[in-house]
N, C-alpha and C. Protein backbone atom coordinates (compact mmCIF):
# COMPACT_ATOMS: atom_id res chain seq x y z
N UNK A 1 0.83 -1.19 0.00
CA UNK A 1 0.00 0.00 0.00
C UNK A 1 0.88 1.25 0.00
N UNK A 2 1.75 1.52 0.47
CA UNK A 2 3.00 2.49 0.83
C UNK A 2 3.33 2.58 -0.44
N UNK A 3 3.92 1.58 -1.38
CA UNK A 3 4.10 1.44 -2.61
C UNK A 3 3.21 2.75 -3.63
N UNK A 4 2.05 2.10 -3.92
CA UNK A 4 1.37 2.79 -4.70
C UNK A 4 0.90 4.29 -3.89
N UNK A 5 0.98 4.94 -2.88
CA UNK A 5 0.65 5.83 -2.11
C UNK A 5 2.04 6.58 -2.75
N UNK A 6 3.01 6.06 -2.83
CA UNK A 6 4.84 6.55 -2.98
C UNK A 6 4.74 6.81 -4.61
N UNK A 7 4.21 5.87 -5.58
CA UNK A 7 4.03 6.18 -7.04
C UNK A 7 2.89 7.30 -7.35
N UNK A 8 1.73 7.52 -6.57
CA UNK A 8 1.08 8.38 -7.06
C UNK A 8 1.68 9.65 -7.26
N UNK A 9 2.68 9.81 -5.58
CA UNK A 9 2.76 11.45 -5.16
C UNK A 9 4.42 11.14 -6.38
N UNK A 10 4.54 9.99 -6.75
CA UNK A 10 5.69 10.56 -7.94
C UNK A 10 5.37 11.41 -9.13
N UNK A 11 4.14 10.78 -9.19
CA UNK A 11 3.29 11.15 -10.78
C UNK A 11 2.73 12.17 -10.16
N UNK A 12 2.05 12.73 -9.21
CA UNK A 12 1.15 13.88 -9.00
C UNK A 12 2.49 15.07 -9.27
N UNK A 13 4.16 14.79 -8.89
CA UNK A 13 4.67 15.83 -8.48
C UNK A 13 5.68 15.80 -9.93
N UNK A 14 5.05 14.85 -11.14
CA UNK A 14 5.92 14.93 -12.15
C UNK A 14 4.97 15.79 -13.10
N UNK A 15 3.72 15.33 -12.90
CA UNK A 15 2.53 16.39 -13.76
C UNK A 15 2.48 17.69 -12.80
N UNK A 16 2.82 18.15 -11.99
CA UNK A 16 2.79 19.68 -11.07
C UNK A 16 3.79 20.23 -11.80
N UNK A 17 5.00 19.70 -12.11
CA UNK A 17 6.37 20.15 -12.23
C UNK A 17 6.20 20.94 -13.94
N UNK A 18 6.07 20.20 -14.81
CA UNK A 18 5.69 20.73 -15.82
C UNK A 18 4.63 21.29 -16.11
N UNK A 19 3.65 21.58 -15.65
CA UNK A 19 2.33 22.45 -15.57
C UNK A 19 2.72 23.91 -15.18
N UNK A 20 3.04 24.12 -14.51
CA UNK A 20 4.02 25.54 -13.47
C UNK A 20 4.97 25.95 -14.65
N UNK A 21 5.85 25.11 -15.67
CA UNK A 21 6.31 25.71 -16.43
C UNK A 21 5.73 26.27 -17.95
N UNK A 22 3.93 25.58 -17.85
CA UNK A 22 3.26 25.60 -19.26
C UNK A 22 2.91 27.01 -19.33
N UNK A 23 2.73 27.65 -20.56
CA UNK A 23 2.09 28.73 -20.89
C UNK A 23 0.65 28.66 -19.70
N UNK A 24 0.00 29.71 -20.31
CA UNK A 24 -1.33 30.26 -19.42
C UNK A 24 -2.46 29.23 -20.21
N UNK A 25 -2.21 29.32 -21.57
CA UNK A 25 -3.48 28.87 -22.49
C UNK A 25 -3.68 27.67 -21.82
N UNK A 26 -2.13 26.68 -22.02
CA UNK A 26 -2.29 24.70 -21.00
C UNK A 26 -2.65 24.94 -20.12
N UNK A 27 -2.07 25.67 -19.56
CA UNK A 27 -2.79 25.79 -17.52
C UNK A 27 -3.92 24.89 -17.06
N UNK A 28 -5.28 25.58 -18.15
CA UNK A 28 -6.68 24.35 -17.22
C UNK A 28 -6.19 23.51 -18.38
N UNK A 29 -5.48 23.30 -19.30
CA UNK A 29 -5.65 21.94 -19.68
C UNK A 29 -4.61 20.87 -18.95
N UNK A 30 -3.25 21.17 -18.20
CA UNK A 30 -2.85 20.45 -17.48
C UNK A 30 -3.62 20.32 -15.85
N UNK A 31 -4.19 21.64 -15.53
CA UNK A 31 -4.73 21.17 -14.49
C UNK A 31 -6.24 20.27 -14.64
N UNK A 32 -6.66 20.14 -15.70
CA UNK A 32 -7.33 19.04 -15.80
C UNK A 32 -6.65 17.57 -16.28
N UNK A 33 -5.40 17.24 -16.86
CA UNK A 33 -4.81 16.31 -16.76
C UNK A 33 -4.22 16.01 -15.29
N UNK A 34 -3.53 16.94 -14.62
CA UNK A 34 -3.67 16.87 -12.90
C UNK A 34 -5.12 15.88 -12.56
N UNK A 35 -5.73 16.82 -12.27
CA UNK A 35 -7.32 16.38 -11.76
C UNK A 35 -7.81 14.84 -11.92
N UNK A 36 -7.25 14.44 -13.41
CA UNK A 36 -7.59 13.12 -13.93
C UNK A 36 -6.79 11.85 -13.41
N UNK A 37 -5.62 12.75 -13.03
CA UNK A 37 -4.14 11.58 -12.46
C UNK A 37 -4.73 11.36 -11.23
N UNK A 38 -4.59 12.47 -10.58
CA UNK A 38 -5.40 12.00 -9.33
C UNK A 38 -6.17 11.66 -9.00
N UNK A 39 -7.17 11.32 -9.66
CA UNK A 39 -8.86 10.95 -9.71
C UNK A 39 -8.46 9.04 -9.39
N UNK A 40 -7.58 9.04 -10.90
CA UNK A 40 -7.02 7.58 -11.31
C UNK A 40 -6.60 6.87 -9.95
N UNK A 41 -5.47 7.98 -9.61
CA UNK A 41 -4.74 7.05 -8.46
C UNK A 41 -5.40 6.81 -7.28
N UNK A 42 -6.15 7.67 -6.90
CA UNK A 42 -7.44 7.95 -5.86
C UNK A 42 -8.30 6.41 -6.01
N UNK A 43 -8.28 6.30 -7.60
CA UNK A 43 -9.05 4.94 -7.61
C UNK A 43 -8.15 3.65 -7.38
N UNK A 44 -7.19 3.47 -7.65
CA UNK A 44 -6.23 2.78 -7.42
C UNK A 44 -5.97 1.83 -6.29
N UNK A 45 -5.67 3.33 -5.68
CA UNK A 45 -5.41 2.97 -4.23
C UNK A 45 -6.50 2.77 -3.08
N UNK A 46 -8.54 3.80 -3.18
CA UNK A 46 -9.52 2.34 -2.94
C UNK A 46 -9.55 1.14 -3.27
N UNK A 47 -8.62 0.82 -4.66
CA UNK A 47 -9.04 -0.77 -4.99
C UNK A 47 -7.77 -1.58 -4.40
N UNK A 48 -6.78 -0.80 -4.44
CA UNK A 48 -5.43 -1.92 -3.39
C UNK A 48 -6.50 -1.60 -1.93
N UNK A 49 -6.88 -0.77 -1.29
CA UNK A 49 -7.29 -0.62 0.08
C UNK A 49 -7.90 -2.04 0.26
N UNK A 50 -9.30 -1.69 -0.83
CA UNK A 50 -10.32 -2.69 -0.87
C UNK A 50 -9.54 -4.33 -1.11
N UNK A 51 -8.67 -4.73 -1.80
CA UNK A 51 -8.39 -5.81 -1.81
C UNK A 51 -7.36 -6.35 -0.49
N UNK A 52 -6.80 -5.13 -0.10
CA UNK A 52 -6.17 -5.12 0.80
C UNK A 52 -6.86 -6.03 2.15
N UNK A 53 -7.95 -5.33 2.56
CA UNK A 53 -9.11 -5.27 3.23
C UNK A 53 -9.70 -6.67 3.54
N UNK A 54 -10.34 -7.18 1.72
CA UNK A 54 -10.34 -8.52 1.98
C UNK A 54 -9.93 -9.59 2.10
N UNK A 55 -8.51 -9.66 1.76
CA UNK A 55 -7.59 -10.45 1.91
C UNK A 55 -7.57 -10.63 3.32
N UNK A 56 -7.11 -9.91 4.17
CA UNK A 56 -7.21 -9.64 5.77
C UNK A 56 -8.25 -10.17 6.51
N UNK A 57 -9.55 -10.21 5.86
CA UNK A 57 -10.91 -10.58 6.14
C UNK A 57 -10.75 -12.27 5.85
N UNK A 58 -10.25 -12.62 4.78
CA UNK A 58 -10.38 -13.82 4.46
C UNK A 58 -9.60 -14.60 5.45
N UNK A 59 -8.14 -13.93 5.85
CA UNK A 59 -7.39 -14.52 6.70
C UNK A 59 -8.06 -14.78 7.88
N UNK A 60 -8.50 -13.45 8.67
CA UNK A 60 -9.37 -13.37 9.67
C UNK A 60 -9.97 -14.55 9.77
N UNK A 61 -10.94 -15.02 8.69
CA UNK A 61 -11.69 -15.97 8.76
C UNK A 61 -10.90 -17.42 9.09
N UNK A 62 -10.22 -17.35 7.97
CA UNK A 62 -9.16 -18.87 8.19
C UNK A 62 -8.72 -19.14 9.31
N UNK A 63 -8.49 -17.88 10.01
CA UNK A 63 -7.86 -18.47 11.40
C UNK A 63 -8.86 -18.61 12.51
N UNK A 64 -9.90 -17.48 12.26
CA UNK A 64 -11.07 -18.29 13.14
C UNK A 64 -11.61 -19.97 13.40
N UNK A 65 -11.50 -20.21 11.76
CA UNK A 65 -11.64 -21.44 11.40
C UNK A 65 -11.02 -22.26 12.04
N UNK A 66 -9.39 -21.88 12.45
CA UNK A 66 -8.13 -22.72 13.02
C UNK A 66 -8.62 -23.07 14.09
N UNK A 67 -9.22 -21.46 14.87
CA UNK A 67 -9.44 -22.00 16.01
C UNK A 67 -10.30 -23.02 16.64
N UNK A 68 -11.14 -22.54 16.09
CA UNK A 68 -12.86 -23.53 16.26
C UNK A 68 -12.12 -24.97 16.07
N UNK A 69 -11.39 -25.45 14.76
CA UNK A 69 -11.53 -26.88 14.52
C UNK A 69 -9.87 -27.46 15.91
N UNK A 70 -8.86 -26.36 16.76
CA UNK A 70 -8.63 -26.72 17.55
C UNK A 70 -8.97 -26.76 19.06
N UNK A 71 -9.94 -26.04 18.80
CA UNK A 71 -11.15 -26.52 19.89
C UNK A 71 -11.80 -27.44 20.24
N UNK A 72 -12.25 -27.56 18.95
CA UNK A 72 -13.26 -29.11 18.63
C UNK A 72 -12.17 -30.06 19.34
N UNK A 73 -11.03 -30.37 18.41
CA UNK A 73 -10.03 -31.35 18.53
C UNK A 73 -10.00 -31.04 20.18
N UNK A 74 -9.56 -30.58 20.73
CA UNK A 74 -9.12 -29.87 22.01
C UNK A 74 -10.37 -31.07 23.00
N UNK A 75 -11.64 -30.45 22.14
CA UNK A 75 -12.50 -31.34 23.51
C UNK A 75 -12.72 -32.83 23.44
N UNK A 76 -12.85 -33.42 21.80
CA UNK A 76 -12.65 -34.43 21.59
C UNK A 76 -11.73 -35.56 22.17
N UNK A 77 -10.37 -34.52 22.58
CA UNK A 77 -9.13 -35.71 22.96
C UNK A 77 -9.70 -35.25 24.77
N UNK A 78 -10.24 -34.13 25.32
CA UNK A 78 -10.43 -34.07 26.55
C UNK A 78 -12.01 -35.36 27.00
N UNK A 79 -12.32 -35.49 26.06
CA UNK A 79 -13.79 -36.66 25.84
C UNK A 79 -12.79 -38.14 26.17
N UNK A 80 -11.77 -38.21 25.59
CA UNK A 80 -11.10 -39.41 25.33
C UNK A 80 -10.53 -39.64 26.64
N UNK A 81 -9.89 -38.72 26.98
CA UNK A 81 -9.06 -38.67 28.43
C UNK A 81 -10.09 -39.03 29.61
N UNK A 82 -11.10 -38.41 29.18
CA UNK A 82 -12.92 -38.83 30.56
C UNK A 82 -12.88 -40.29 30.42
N UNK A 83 -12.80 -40.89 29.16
CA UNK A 83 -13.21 -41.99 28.95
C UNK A 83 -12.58 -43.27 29.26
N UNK A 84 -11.25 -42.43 28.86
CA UNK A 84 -10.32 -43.25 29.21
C UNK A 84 -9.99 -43.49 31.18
N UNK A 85 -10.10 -42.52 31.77
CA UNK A 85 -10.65 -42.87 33.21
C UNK A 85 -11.11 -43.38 33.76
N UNK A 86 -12.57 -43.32 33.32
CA UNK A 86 -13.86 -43.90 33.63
C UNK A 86 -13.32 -45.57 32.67
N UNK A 87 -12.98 -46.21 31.96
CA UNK A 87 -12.64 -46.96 31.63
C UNK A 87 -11.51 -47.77 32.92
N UNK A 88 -10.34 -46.75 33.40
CA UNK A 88 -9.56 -47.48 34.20
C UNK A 88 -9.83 -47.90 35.50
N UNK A 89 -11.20 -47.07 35.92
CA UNK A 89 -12.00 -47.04 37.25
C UNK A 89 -12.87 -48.18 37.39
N UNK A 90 -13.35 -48.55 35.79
CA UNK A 90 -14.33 -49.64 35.90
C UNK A 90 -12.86 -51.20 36.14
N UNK A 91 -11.94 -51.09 35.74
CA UNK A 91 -11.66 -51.94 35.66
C UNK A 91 -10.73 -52.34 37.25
N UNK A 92 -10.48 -51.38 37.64
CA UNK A 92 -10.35 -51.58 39.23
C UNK A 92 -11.19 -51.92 39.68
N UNK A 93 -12.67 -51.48 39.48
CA UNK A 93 -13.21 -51.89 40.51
C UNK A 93 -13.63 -53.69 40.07
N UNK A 94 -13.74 -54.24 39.03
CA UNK A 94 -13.92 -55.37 38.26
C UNK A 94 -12.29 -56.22 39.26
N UNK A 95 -11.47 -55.63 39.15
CA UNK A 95 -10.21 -56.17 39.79
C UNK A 95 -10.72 -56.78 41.14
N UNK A 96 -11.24 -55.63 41.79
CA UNK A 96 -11.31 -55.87 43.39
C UNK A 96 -12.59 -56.87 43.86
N UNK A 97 -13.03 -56.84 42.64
CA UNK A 97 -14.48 -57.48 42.88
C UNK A 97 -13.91 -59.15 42.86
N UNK A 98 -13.27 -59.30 41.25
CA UNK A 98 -12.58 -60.41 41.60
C UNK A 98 -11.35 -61.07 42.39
N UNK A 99 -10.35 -60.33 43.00
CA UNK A 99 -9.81 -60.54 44.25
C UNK A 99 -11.27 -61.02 45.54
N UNK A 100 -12.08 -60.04 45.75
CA UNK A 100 -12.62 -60.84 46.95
C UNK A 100 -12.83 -62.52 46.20
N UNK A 101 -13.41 -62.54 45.29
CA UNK A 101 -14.13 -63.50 45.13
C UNK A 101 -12.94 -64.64 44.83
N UNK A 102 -11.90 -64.40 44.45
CA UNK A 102 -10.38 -65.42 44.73
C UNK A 102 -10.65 -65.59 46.11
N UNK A 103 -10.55 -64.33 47.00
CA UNK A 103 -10.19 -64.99 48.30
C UNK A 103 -11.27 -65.82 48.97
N UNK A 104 -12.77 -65.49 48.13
CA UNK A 104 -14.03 -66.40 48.76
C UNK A 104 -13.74 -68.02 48.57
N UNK A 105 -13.04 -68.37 47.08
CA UNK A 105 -12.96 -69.08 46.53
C UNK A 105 -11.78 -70.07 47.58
N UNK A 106 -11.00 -69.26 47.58
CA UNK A 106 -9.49 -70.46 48.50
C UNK A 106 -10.04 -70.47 49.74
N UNK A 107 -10.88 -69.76 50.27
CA UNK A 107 -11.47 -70.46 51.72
C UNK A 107 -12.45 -71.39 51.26
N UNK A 108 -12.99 -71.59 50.35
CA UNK A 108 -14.23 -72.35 50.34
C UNK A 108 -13.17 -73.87 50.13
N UNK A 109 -12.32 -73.68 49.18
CA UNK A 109 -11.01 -74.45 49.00
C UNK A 109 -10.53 -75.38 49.97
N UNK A 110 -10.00 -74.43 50.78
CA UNK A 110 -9.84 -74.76 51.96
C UNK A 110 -10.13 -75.77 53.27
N UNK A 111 -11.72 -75.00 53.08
CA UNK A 111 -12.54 -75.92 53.99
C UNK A 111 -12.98 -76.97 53.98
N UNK A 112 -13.30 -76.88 51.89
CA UNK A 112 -13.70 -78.29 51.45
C UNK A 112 -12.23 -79.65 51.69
N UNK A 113 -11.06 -78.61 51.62
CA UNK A 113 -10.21 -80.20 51.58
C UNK A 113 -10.32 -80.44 53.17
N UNK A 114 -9.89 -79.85 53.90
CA UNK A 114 -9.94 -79.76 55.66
C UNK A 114 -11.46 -81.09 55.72
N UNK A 115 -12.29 -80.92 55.10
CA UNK A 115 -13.54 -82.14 55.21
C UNK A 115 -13.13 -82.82 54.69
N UNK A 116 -12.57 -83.45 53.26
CA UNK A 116 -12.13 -84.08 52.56
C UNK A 116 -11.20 -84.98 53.41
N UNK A 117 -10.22 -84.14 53.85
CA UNK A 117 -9.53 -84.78 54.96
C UNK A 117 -9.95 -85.88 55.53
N UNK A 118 -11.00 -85.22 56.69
CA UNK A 118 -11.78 -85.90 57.74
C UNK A 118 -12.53 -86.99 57.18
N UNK A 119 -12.59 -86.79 56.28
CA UNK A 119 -13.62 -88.11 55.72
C UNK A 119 -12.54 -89.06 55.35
N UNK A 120 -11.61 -88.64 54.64
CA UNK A 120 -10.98 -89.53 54.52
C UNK A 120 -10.57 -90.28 55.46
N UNK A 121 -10.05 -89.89 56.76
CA UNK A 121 -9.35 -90.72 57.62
C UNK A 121 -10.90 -91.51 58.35
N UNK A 122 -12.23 -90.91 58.00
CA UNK A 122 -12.96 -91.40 58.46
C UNK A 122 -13.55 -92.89 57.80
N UNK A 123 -13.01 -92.87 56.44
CA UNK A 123 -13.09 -93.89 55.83
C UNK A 123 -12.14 -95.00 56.06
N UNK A 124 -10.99 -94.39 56.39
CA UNK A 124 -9.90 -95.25 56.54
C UNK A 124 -10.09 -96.13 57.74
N UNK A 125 -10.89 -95.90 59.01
CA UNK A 125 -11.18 -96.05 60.08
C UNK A 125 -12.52 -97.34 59.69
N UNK A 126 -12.75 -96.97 58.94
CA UNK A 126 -14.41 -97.73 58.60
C UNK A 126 -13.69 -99.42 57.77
N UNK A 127 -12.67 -98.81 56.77
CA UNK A 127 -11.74 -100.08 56.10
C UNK A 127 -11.40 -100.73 57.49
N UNK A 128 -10.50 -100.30 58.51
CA UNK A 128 -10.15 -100.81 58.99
C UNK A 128 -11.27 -101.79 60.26
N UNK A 129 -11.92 -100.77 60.48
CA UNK A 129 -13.44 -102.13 61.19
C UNK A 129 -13.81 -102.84 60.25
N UNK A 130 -14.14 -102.66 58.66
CA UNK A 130 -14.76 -103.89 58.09
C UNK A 130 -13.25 -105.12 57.79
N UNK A 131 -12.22 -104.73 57.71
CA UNK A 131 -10.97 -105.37 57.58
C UNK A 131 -11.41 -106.96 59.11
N UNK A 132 -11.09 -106.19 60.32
CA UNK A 132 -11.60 -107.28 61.63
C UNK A 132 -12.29 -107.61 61.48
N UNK A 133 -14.11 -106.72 61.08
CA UNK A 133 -14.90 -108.12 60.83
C UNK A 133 -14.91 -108.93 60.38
N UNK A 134 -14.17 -108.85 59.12
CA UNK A 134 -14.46 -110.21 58.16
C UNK A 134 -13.34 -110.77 58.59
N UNK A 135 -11.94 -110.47 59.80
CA UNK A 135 -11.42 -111.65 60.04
C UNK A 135 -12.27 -112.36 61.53
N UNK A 136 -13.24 -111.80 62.48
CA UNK A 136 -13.56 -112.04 63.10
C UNK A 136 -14.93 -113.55 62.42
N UNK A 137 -15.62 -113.06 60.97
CA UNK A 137 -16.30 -113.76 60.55
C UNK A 137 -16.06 -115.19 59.61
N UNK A 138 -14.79 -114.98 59.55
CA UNK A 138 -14.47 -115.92 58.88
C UNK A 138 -14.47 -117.24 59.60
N UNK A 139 -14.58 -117.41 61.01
CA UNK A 139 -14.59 -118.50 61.85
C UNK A 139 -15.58 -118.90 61.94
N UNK A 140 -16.52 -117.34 62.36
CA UNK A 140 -18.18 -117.95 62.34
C UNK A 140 -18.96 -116.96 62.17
N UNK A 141 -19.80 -117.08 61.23
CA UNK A 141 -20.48 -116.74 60.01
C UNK A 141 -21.68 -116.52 60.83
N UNK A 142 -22.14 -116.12 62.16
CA UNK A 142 -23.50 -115.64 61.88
C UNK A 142 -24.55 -114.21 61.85
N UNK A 143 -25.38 -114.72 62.24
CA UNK A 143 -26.64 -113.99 61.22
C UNK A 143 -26.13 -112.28 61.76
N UNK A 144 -26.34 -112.20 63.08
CA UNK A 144 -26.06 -110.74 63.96
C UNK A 144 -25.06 -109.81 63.02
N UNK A 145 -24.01 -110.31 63.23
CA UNK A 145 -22.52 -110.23 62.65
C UNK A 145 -22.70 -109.95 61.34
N UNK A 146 -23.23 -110.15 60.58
CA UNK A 146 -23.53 -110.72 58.85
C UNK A 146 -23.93 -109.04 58.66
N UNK A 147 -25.06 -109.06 59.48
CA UNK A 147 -25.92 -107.79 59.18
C UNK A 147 -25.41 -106.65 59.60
N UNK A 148 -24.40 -106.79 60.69
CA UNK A 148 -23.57 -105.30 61.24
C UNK A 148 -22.35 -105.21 59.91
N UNK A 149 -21.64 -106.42 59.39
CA UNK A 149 -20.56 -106.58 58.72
C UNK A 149 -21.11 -105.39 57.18
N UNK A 150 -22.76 -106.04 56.69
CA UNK A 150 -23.28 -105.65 55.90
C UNK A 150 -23.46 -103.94 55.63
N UNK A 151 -24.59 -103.40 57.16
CA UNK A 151 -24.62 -102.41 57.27
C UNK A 151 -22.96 -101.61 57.45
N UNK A 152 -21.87 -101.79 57.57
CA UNK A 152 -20.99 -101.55 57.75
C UNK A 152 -20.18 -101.21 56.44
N UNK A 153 -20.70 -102.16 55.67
CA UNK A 153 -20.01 -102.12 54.29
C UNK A 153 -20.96 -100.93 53.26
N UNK A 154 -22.61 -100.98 53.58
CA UNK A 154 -22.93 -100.12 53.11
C UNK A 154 -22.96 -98.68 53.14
N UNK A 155 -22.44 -98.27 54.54
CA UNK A 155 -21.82 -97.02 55.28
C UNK A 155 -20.76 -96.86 54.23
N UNK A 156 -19.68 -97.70 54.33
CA UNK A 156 -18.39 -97.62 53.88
C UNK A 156 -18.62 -97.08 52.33
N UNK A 157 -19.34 -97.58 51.51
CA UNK A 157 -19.99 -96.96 50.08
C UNK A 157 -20.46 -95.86 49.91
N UNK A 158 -21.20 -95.52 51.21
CA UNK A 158 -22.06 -93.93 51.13
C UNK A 158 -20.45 -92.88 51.47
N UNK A 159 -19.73 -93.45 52.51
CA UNK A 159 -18.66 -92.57 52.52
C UNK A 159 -17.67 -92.75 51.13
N UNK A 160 -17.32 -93.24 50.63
CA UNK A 160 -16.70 -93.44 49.46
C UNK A 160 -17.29 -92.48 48.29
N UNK A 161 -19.06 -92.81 48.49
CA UNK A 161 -19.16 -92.04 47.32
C UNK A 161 -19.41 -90.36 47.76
N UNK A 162 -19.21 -89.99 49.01
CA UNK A 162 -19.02 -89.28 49.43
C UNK A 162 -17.94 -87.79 49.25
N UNK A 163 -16.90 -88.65 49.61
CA UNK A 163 -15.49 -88.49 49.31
C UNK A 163 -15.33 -88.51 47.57
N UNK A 164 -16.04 -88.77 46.58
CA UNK A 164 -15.86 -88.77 45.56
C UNK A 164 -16.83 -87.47 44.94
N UNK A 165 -17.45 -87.66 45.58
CA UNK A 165 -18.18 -85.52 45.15
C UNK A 165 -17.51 -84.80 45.87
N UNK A 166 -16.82 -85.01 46.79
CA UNK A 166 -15.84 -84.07 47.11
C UNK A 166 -14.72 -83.30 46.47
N UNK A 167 -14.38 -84.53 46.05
CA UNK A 167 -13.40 -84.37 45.41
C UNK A 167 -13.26 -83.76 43.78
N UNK A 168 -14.90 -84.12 43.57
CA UNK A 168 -15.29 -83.38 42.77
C UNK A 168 -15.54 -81.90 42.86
N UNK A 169 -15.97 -81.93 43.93
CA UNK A 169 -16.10 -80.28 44.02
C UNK A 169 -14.77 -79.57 43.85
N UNK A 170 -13.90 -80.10 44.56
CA UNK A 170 -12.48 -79.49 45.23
C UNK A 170 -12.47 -79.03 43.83
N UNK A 171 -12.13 -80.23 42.71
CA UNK A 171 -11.59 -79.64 41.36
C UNK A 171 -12.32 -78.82 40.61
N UNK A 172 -13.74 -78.66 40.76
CA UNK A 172 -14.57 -77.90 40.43
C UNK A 172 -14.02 -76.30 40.77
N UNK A 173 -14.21 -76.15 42.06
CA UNK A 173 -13.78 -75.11 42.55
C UNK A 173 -12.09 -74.85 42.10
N UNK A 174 -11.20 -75.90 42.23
CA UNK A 174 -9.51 -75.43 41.65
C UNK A 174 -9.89 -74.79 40.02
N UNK A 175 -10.89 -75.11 39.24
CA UNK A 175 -10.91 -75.02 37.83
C UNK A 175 -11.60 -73.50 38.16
N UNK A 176 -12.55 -73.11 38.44
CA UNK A 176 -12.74 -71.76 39.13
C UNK A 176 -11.83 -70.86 39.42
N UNK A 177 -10.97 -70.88 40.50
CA UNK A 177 -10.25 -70.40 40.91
C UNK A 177 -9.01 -69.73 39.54
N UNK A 178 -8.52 -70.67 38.92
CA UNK A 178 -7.79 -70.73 37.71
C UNK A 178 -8.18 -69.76 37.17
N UNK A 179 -9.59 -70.05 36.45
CA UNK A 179 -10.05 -68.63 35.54
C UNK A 179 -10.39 -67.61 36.25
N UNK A 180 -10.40 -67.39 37.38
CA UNK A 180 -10.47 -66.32 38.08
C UNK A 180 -8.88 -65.41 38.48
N UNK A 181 -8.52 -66.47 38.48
CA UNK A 181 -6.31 -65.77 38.28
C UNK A 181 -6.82 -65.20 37.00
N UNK A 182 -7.00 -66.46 36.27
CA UNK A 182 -6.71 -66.05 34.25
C UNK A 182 -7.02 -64.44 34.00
N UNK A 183 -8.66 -64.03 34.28
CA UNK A 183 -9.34 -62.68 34.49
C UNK A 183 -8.59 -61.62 34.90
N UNK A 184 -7.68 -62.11 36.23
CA UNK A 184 -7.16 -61.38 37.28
C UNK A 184 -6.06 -60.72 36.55
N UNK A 185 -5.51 -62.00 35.78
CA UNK A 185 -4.54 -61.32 34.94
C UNK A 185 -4.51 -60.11 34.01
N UNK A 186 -5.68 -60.62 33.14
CA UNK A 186 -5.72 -59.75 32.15
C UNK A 186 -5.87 -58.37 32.33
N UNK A 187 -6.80 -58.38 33.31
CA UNK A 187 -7.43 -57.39 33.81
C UNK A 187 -6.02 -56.27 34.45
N UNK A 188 -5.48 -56.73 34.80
CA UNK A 188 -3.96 -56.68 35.63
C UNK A 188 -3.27 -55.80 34.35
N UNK A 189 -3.34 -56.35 33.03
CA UNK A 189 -2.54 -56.43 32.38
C UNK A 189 -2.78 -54.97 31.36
N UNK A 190 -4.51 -55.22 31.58
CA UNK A 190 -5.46 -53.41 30.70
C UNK A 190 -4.96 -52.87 31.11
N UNK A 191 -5.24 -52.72 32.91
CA UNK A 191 -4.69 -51.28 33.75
C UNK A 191 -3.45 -51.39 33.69
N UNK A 192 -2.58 -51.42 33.27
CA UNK A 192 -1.10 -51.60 33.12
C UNK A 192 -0.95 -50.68 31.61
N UNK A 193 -1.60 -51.55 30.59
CA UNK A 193 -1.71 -50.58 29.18
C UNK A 193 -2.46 -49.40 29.33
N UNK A 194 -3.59 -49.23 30.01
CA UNK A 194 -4.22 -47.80 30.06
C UNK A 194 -3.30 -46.52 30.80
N UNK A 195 -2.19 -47.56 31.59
CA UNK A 195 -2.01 -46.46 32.38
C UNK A 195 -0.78 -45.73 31.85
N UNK A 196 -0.17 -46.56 30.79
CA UNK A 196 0.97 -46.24 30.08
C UNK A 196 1.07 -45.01 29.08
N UNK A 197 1.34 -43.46 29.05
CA UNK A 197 1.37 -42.98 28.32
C UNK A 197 1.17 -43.18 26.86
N UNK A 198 -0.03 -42.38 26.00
CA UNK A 198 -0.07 -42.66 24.98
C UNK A 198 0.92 -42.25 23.90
């Protein structure tokens, strides 16, 4: 803009210069070639103003634009960061939920073998009375004896099969327990990646 503001007043002061030296008759005819220069450059320099103007306007705009779409972005990744929280919160608490339920699990564990136990040696105790009877019966075979030896042996079956859902359970519950580590792990393993700088 300085530019063409600097070329006009060259030309306004190159048409002044020789006008001042014209006869009287040129006079209004250079000062109407004056009049016309300046009219020109007058227009000129509204139309650099004016383009000037909108160019500036357009920028204006573009960078408004900048801003808004790093705003947007701005709340979008602040949406992600909520989410990502609320994501690491659920999974603590999913953690702790399954820790109790490990530790429900190895007492139940626990208790079941602690019975398991007892039965067992309670069976072992039961082998060993039906073991004497039948050497006590082998001499003599009767009826009394027959029927305690009997009921004795059928005890001995109910505990056996006893001890065999037990034992079912136990592994029931060890196979539990397992996928409940397995979970423990993984779970272990998210909050570990979530918490790791992206």
């Amino acid at each position: 803009m300085s530019t063409i503001m600097l070329c006009l007043l060259c030309a306004v002061a190159m048409v002044v210069q020789p006008a001042s030296a014209a006869p009287v008759g040129n006079l209004k005819q250079a000062e109407n070639e004056e009049l016309t220069l300046l009219f020109h450059g007058t227009l000129q320099l509204g139309q650099a103003l004016n383009s000037a103007y909108r160019s500036t306007e357009a920028r204006l705009m573009e960078a408004r634009h900048s801003v808004d779409l790093y705003g947007r972005a701005l709340g979008l990744l602040g949406q992600e960061v909520s989410q990502g929280w609320d994501a690491a919160q659920e999974l603590r608490t999913s953690l702790l939920e399954i820790q109790t339920e490990e530790d429900a699990l190895k007492l139940q564990a626990e208790a079941t073998a602690h019975a398991l136990g007892e039965v067992a040696q309670g069976q072992q105790v039961l082998q060993d009375t039906m073991q004497q009877l039948e050497v006590r019966l082998k001499g003599a075979w009767l009826g009394h004896a027959h029927q305690e030896f009997e009921a004795l042996k059928a005890y001995a079956d109910e505990q056996s099969h006893i001890v065999w859902a037990l034992t079912g359970h136990v592994q029931r519950q060890r196979r539990e327990m397992e996928a409940q580590e397995y979970r423990l792990r993984q779970i272990q393993e998210r909050l570990h990646t979530a918490a790791l700088p992206s």
